[in-house]
PDB file of N, CA and C in Angstrom:
ATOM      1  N   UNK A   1     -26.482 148.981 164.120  1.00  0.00           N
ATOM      2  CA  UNK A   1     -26.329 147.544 164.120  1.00  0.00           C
ATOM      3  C   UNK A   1     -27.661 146.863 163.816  1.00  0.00           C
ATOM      4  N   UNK A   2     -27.969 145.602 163.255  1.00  0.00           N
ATOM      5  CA  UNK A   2     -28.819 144.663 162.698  1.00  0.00           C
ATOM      6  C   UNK A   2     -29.666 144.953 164.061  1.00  0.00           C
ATOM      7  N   UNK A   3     -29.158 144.474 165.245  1.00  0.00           N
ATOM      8  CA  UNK A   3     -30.158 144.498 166.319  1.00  0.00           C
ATOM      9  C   UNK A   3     -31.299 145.795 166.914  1.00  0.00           C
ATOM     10  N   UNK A   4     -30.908 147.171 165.972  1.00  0.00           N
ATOM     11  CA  UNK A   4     -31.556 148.283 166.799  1.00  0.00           C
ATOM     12  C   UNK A   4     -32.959 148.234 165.205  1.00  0.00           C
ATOM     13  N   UNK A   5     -32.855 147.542 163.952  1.00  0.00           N
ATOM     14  CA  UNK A   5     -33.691 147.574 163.118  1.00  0.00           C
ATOM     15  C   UNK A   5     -34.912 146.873 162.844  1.00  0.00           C
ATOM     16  N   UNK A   6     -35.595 147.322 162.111  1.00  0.00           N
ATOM     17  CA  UNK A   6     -37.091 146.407 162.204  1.00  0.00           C
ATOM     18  C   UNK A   6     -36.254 145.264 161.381  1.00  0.00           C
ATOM     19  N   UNK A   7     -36.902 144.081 161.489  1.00  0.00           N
ATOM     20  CA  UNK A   7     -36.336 142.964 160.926  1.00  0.00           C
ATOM     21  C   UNK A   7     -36.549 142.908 159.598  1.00  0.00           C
ATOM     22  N   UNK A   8     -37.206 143.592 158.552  1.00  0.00           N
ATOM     23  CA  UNK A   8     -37.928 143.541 157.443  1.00  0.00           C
ATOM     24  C   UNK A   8     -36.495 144.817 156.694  1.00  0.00           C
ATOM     25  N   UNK A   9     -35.863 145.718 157.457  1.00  0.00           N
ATOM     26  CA  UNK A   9     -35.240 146.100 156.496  1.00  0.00           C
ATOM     27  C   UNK A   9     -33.816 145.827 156.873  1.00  0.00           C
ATOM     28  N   UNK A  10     -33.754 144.684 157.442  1.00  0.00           N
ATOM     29  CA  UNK A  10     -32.511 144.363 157.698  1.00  0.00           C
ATOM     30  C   UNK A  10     -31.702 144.266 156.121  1.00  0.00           C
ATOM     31  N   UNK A  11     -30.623 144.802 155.983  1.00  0.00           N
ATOM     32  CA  UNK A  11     -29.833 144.222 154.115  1.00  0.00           C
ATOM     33  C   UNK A  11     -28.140 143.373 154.666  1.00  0.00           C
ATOM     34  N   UNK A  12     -27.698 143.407 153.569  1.00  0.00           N
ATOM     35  CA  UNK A  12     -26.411 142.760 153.341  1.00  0.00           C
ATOM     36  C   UNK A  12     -25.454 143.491 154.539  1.00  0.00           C
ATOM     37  N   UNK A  13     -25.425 144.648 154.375  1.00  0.00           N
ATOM     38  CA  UNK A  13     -24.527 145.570 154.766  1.00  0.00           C
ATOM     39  C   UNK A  13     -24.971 145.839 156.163  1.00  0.00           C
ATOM     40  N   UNK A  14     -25.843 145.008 156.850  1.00  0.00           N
ATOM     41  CA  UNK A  14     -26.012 145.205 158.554  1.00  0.00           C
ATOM     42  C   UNK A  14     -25.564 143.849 158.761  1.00  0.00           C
ATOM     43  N   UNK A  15     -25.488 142.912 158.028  1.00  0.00           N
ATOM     44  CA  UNK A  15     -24.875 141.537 158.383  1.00  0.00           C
ATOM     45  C   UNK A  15     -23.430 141.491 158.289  1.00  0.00           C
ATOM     46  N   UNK A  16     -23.091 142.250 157.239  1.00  0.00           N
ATOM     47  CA  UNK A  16     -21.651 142.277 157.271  1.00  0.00           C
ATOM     48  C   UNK A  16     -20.675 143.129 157.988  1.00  0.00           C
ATOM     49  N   UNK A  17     -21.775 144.113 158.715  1.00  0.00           N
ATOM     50  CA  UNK A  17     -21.347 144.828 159.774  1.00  0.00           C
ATOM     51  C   UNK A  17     -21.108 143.754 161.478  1.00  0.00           C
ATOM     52  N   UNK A  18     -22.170 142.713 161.479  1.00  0.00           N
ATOM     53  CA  UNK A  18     -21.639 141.874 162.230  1.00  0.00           C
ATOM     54  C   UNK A  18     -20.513 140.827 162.304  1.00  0.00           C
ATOM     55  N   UNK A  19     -20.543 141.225 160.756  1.00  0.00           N
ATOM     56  CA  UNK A  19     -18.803 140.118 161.132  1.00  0.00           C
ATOM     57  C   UNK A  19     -17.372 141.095 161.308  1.00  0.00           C
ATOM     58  N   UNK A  20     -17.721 142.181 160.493  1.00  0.00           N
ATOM     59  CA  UNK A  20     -16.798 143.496 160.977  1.00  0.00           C
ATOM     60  C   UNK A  20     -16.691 143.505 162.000  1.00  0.00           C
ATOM     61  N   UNK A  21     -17.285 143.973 162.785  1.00  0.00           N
ATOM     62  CA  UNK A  21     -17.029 144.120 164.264  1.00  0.00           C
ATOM     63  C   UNK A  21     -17.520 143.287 165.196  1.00  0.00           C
ATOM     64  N   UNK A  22     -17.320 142.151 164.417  1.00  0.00           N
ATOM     65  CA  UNK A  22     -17.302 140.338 165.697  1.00  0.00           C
ATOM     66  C   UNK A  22     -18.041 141.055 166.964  1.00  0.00           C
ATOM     67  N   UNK A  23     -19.528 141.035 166.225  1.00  0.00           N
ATOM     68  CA  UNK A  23     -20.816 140.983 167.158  1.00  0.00           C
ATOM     69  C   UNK A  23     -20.894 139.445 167.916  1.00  0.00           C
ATOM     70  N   UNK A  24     -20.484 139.225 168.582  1.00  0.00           N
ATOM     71  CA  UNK A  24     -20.422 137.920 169.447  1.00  0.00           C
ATOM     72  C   UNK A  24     -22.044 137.767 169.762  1.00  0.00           C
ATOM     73  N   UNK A  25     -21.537 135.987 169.566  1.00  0.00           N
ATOM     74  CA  UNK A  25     -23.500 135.402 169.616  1.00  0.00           C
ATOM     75  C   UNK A  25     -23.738 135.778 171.403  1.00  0.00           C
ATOM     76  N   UNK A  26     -24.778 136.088 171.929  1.00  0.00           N
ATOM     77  CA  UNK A  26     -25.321 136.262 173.095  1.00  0.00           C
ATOM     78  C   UNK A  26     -26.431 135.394 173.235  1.00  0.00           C
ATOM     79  N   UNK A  27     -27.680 136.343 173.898  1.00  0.00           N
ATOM     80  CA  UNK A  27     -29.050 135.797 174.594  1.00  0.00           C
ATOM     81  C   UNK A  27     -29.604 136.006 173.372  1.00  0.00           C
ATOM     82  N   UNK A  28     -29.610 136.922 172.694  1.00  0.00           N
ATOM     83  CA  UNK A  28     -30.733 137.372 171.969  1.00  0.00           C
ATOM     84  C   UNK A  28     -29.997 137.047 170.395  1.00  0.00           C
ATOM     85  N   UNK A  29     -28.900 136.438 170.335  1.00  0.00           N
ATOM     86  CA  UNK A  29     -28.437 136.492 168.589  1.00  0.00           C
ATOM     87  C   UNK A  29     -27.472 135.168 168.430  1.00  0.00           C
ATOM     88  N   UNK A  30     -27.474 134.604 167.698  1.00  0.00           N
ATOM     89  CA  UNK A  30     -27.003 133.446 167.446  1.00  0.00           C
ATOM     90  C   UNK A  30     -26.987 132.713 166.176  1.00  0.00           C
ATOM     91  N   UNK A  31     -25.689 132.639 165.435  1.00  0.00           N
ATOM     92  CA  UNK A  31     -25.322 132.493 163.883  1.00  0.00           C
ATOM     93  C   UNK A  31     -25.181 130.978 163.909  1.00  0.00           C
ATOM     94  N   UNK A  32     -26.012 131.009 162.320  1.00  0.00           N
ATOM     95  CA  UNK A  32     -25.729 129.617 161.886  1.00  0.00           C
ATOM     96  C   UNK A  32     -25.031 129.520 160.717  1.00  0.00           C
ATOM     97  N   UNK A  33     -24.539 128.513 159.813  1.00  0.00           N
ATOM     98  CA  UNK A  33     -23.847 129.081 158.921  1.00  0.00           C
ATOM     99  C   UNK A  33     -24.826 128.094 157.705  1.00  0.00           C
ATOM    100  N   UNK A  34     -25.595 126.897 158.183  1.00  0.00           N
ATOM    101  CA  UNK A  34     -26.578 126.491 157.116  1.00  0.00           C
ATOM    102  C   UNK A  34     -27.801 125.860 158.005  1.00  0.00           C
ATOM    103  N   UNK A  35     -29.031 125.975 157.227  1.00  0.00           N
ATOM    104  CA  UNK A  35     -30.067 125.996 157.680  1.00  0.00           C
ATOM    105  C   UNK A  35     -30.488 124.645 158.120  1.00  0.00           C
ATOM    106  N   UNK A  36     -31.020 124.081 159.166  1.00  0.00           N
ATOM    107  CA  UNK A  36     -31.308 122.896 159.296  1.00  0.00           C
ATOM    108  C   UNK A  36     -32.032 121.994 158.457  1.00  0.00           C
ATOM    109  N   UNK A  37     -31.857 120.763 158.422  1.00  0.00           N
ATOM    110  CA  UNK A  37     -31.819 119.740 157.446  1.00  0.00           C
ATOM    111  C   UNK A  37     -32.607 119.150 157.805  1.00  0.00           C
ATOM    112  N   UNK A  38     -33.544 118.145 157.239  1.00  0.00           N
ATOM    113  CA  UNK A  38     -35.093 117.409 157.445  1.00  0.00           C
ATOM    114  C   UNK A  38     -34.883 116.272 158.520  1.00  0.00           C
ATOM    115  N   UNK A  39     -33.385 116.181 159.223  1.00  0.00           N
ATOM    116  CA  UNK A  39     -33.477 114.709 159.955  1.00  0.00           C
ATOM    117  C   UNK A  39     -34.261 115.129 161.128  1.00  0.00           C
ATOM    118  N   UNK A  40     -35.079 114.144 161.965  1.00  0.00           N
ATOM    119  CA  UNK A  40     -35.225 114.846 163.161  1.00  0.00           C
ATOM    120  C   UNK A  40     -34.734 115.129 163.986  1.00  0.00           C
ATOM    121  N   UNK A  41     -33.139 114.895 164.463  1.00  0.00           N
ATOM    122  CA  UNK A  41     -32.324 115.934 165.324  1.00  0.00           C
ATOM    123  C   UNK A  41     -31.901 117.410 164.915  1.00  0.00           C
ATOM    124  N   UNK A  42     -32.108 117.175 163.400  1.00  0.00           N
ATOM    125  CA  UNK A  42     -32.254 118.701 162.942  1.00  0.00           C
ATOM    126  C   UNK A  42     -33.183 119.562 163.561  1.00  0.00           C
ATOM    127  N   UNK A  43     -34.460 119.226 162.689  1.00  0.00           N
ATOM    128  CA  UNK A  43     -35.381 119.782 163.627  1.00  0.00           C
ATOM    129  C   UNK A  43     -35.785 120.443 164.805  1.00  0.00           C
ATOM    130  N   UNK A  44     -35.755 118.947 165.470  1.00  0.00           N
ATOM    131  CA  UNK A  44     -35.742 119.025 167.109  1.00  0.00           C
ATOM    132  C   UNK A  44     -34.739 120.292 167.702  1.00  0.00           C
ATOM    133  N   UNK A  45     -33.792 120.232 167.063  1.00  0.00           N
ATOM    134  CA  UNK A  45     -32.157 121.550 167.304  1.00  0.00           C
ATOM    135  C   UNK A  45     -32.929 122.710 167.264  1.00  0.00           C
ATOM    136  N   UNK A  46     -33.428 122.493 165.794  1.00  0.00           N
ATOM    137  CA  UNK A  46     -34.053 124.099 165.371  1.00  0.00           C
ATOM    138  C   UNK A  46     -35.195 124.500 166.422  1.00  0.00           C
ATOM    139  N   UNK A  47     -36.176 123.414 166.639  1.00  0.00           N
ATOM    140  CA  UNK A  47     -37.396 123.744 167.237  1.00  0.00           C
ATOM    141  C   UNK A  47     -36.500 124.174 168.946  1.00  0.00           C
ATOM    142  N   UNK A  48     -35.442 123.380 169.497  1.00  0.00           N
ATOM    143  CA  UNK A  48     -35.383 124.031 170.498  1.00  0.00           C
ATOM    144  C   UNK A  48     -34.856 125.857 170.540  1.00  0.00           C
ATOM    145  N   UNK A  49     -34.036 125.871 169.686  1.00  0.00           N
ATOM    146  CA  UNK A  49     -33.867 127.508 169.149  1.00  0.00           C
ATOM    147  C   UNK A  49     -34.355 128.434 169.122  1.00  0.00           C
ATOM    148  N   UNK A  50     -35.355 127.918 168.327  1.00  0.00           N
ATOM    149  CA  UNK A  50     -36.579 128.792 168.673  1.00  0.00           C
ATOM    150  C   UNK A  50     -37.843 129.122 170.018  1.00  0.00           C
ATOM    151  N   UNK A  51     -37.847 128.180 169.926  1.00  0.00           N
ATOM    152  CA  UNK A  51     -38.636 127.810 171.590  1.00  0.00           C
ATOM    153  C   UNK A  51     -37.844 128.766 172.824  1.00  0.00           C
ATOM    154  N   UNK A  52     -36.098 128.306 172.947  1.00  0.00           N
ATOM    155  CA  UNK A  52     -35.662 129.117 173.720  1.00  0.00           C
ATOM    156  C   UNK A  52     -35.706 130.427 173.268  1.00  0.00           C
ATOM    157  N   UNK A  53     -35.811 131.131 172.178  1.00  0.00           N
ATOM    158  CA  UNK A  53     -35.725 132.439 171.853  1.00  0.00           C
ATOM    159  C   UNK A  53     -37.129 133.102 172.243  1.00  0.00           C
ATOM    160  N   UNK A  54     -38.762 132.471 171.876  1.00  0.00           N
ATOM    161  CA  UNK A  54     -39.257 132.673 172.302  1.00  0.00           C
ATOM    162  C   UNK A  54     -39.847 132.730 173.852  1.00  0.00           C
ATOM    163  N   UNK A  55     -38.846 132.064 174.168  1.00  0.00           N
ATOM    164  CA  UNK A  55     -39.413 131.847 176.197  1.00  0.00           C
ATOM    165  C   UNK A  55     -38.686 132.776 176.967  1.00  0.00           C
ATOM    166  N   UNK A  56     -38.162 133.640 175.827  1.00  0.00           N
ATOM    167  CA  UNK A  56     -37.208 134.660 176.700  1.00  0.00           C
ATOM    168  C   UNK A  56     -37.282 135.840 175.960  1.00  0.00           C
ATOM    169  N   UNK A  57     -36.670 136.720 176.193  1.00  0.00           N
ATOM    170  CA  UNK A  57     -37.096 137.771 175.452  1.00  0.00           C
ATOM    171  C   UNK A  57     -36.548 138.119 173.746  1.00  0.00           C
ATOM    172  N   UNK A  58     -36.813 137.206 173.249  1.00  0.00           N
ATOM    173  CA  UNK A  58     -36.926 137.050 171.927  1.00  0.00           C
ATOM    174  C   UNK A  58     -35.398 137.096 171.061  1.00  0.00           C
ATOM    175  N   UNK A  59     -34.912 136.905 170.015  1.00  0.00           N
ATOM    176  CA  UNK A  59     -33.766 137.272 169.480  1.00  0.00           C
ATOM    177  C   UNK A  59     -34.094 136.969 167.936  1.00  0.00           C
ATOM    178  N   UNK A  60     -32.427 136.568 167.407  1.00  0.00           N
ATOM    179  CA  UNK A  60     -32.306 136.143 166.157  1.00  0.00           C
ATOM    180  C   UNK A  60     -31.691 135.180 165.959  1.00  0.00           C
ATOM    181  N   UNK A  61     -31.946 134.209 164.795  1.00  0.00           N
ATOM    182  CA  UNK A  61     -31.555 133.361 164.402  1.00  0.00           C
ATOM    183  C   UNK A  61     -30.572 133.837 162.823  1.00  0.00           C
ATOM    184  N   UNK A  62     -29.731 133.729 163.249  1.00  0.00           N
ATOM    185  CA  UNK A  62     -28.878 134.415 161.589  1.00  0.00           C
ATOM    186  C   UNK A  62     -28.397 133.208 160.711  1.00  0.00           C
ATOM    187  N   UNK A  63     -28.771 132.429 159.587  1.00  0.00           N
ATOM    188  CA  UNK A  63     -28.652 131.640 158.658  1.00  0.00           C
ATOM    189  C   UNK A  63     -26.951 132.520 158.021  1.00  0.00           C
ATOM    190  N   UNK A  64     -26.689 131.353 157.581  1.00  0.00           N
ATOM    191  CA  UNK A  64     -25.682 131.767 156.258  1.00  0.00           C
ATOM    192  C   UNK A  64     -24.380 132.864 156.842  1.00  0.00           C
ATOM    193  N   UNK A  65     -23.896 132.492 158.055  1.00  0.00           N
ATOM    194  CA  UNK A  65     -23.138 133.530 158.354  1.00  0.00           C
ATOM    195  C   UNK A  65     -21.885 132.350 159.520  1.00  0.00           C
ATOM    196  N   UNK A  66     -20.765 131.747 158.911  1.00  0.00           N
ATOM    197  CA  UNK A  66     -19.925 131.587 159.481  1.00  0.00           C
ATOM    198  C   UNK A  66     -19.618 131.961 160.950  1.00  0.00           C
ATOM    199  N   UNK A  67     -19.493 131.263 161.811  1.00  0.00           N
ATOM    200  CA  UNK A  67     -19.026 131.962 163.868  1.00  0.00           C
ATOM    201  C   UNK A  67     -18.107 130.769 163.826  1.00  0.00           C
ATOM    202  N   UNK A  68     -16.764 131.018 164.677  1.00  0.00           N
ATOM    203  CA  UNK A  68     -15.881 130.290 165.388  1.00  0.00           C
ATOM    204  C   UNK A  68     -15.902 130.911 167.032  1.00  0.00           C
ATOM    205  N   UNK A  69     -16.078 130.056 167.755  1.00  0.00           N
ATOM    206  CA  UNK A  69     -16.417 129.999 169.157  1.00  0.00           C
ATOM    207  C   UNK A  69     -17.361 131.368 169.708  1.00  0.00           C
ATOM    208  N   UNK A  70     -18.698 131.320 169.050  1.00  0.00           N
ATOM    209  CA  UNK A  70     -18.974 132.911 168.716  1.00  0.00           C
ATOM    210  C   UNK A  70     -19.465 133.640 168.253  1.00  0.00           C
ATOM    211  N   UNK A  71     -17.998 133.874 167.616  1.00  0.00           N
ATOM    212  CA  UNK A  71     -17.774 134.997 166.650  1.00  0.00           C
ATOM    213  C   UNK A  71     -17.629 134.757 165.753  1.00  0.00           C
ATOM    214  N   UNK A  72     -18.830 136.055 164.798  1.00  0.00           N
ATOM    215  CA  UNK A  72     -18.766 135.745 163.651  1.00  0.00           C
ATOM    216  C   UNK A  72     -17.268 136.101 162.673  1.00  0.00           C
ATOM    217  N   UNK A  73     -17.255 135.396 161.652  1.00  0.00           N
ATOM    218  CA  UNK A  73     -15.933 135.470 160.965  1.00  0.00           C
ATOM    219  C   UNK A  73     -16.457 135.479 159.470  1.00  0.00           C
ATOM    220  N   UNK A  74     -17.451 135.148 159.018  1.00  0.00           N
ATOM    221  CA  UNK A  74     -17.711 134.866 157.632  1.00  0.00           C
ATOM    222  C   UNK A  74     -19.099 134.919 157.268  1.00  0.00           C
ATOM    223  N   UNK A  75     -19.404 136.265 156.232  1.00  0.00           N
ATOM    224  CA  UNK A  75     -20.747 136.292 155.913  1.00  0.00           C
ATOM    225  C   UNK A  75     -20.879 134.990 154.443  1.00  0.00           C
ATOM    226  N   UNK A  76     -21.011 133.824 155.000  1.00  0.00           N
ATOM    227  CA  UNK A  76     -21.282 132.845 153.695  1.00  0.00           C
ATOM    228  C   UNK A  76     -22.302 132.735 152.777  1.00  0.00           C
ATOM    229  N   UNK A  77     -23.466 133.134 153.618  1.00  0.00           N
ATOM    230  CA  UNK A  77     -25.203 133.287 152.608  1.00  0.00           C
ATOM    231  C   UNK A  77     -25.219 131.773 152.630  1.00  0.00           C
ATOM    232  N   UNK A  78     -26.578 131.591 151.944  1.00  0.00           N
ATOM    233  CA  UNK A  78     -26.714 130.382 151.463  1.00  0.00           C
ATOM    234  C   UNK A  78     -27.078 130.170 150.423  1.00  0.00           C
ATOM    235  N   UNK A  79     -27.250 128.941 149.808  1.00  0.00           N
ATOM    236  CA  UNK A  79     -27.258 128.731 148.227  1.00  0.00           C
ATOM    237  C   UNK A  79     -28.700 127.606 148.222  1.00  0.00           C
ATOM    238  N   UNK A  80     -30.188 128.872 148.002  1.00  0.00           N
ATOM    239  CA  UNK A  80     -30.848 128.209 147.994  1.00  0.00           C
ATOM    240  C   UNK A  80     -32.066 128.293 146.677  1.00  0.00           C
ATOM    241  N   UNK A  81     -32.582 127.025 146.469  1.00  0.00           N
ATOM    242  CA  UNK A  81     -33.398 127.414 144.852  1.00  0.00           C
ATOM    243  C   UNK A  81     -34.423 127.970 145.418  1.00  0.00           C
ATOM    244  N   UNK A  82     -35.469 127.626 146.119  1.00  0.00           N
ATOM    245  CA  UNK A  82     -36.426 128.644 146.562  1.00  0.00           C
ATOM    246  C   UNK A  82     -36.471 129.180 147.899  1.00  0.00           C
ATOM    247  N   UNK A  83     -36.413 130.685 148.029  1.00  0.00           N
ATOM    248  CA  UNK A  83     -36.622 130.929 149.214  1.00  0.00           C
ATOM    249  C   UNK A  83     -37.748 130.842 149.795  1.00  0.00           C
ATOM    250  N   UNK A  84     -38.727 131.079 149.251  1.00  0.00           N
ATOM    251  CA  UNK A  84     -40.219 130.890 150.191  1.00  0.00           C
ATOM    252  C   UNK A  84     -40.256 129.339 150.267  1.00  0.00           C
ATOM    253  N   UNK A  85     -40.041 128.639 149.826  1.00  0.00           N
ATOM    254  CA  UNK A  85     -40.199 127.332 150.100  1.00  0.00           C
ATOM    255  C   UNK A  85     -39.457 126.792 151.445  1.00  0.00           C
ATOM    256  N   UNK A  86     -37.866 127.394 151.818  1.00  0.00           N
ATOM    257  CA  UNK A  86     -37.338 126.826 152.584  1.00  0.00           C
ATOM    258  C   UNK A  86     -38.205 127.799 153.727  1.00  0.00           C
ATOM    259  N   UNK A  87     -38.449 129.073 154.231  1.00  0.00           N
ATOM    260  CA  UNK A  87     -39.416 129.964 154.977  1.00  0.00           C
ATOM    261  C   UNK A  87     -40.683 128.451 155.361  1.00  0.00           C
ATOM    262  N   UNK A  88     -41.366 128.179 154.317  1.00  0.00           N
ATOM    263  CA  UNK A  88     -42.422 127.505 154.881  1.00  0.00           C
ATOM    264  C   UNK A  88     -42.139 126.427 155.264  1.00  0.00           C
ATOM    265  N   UNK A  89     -40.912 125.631 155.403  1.00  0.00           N
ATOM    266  CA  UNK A  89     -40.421 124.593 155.618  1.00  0.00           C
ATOM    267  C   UNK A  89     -40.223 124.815 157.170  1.00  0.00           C
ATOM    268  N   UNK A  90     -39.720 126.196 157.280  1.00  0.00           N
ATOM    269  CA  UNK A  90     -38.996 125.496 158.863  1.00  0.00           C
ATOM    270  C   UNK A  90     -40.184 126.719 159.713  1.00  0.00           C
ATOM    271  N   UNK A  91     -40.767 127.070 158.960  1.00  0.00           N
ATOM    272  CA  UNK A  91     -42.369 128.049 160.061  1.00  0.00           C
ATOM    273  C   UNK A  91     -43.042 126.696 160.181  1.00  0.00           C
ATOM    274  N   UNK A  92     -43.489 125.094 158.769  1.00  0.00           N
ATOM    275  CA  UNK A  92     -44.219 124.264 159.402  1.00  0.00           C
ATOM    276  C   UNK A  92     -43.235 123.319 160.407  1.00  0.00           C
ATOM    277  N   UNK A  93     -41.937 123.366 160.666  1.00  0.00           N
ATOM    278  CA  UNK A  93     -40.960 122.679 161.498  1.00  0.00           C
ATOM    279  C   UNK A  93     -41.266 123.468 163.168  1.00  0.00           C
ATOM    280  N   UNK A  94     -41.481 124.916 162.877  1.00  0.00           N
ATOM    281  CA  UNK A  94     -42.218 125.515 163.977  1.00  0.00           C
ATOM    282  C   UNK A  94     -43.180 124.848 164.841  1.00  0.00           C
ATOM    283  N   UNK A  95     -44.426 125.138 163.474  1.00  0.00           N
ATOM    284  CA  UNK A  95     -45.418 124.833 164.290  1.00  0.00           C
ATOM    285  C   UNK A  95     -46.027 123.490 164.151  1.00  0.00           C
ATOM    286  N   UNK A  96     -45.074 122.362 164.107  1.00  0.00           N
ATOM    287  CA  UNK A  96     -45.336 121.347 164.523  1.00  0.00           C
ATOM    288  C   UNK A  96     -44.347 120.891 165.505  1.00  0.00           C
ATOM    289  N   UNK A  97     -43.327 121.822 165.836  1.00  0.00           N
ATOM    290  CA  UNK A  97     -42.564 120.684 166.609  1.00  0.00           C
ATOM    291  C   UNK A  97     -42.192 121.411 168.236  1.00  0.00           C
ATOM    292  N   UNK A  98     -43.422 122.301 168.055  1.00  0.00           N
ATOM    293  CA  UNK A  98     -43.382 123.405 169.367  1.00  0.00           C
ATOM    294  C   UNK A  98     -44.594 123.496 170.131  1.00  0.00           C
ATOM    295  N   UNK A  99     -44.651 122.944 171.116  1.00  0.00           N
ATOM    296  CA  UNK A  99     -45.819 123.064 172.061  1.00  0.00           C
ATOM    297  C   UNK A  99     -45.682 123.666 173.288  1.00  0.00           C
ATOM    298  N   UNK A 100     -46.739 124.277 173.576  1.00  0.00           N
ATOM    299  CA  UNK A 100     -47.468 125.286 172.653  1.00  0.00           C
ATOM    300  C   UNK A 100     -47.732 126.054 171.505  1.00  0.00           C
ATOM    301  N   UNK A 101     -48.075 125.987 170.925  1.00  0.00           N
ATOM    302  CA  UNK A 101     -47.999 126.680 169.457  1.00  0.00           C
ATOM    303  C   UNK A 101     -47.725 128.294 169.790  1.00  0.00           C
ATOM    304  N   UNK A 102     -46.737 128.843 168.468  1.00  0.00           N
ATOM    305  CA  UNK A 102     -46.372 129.768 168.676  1.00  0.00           C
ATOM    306  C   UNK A 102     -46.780 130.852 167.919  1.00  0.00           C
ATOM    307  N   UNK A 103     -47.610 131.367 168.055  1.00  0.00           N
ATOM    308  CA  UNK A 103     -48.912 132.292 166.930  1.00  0.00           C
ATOM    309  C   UNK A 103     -48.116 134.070 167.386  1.00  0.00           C
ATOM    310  N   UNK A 104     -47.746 134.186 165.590  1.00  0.00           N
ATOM    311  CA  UNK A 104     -47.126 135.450 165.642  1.00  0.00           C
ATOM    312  C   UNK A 104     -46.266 136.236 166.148  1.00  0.00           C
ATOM    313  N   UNK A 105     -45.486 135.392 166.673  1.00  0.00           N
ATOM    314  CA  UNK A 105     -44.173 135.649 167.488  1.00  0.00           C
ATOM    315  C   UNK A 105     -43.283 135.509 166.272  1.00  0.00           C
ATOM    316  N   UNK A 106     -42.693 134.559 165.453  1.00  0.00           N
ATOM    317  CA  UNK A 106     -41.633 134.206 164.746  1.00  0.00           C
ATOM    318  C   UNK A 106     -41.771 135.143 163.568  1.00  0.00           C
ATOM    319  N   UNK A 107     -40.972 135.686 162.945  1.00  0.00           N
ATOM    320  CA  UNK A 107     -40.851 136.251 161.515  1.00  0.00           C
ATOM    321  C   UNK A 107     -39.765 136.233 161.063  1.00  0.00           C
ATOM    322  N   UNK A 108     -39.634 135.968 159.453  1.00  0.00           N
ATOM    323  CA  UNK A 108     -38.833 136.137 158.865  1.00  0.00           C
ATOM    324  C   UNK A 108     -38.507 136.664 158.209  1.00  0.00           C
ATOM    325  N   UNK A 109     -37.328 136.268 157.273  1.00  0.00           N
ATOM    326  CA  UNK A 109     -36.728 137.782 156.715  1.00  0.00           C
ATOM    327  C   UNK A 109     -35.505 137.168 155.765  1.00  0.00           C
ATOM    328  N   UNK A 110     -35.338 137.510 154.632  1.00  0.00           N
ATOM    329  CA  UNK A 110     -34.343 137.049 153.930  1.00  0.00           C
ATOM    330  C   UNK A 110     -33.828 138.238 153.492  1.00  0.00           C
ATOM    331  N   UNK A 111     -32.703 137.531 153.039  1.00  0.00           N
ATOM    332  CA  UNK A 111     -31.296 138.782 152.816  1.00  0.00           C
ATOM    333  C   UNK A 111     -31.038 138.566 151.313  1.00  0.00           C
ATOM    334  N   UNK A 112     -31.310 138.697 150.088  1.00  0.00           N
ATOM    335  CA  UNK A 112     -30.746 138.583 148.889  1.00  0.00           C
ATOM    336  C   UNK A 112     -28.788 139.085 149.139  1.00  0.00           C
ATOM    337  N   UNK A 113     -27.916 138.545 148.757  1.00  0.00           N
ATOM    338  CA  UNK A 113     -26.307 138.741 148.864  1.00  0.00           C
ATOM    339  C   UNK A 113     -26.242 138.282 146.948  1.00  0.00           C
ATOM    340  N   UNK A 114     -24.954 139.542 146.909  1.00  0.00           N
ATOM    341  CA  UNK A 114     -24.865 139.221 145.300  1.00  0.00           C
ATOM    342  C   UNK A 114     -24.375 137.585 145.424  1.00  0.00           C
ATOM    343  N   UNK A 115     -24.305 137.154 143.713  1.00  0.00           N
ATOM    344  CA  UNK A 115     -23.498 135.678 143.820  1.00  0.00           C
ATOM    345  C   UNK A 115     -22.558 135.758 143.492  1.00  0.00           C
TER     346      UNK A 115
END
C-alpha cells in the first residue's frame, strides 16, 4: 500500500490501489479531489491540513483522488499546466501561512496519470 513507501516512488498504481480497496481517510491520510484555490479560506483550509498533519505524527495529503464520506471512489488526477509551479505555490502557502515555520518536514511528490 502507498502508506508502507518512500513518498518519492509512490506511482499511479499505489493510488489506484487506494480506491480498490477503499483505503478510508484516517489520522495520517486524507483525499482531496482538487487542489486549493488562492482565496484565503482556501488557504487558511490547506495551511490548517497541514499544520494538523505536522503536529501529529505526520501523514498525507492525496490531491486528485475523488472520497464520498471517506472513501475513496475515484482516482480523478488533476489537470494542471505546470506542475512545479502549483508545488511552489502551496510550499509558499506553507510557509507563510504556518507559524511556526515548518523547515523540512513537508514533501512532495507528483504522480504523472496517462490523459
Amino acid at each position: 500500500m502507498v502508506l508502507n513507501k518512500p513518498l518519492e516512488s509512490i506511482q499511479e498504481s499505489d493510488l489506484q490501489a487506494l480506491v480498490d480497496n477503499q483505503v478510508t481517510e484516517r489520522k495520517t491520510t486524507e483525499y482531496k479531489e482538487a487542489l486549493p484555490g488562492n482565496a484565503d479560506g482556501d488557504k487558511k483550509e490547506f495551511s490548517a491540513d497541514v499544520s494538523s498533519f505536522a503536529n501529529a505524527s505526520g501523514g498525507y495529503l492525496i490531491y486528485g483522488i475523488r472520497e464520498q464520506s471517506g472513501v475513496p471512489v475515484e482516482l480523478s488526477g488533476l489537470e494542471l499546466n505546470d506542475v512545479d509551479a502549483e508545488i511552489l505555490r502551496l510550499e509558499s502557502c506553507i510557509q507563510t501561512g504556518i507559524a511556526p515555520r515548518l523547515f523540512r518536514i513537508v514533501e512532495t511528490h507528483s504522480v504523472p496519470l496517462p490523459t
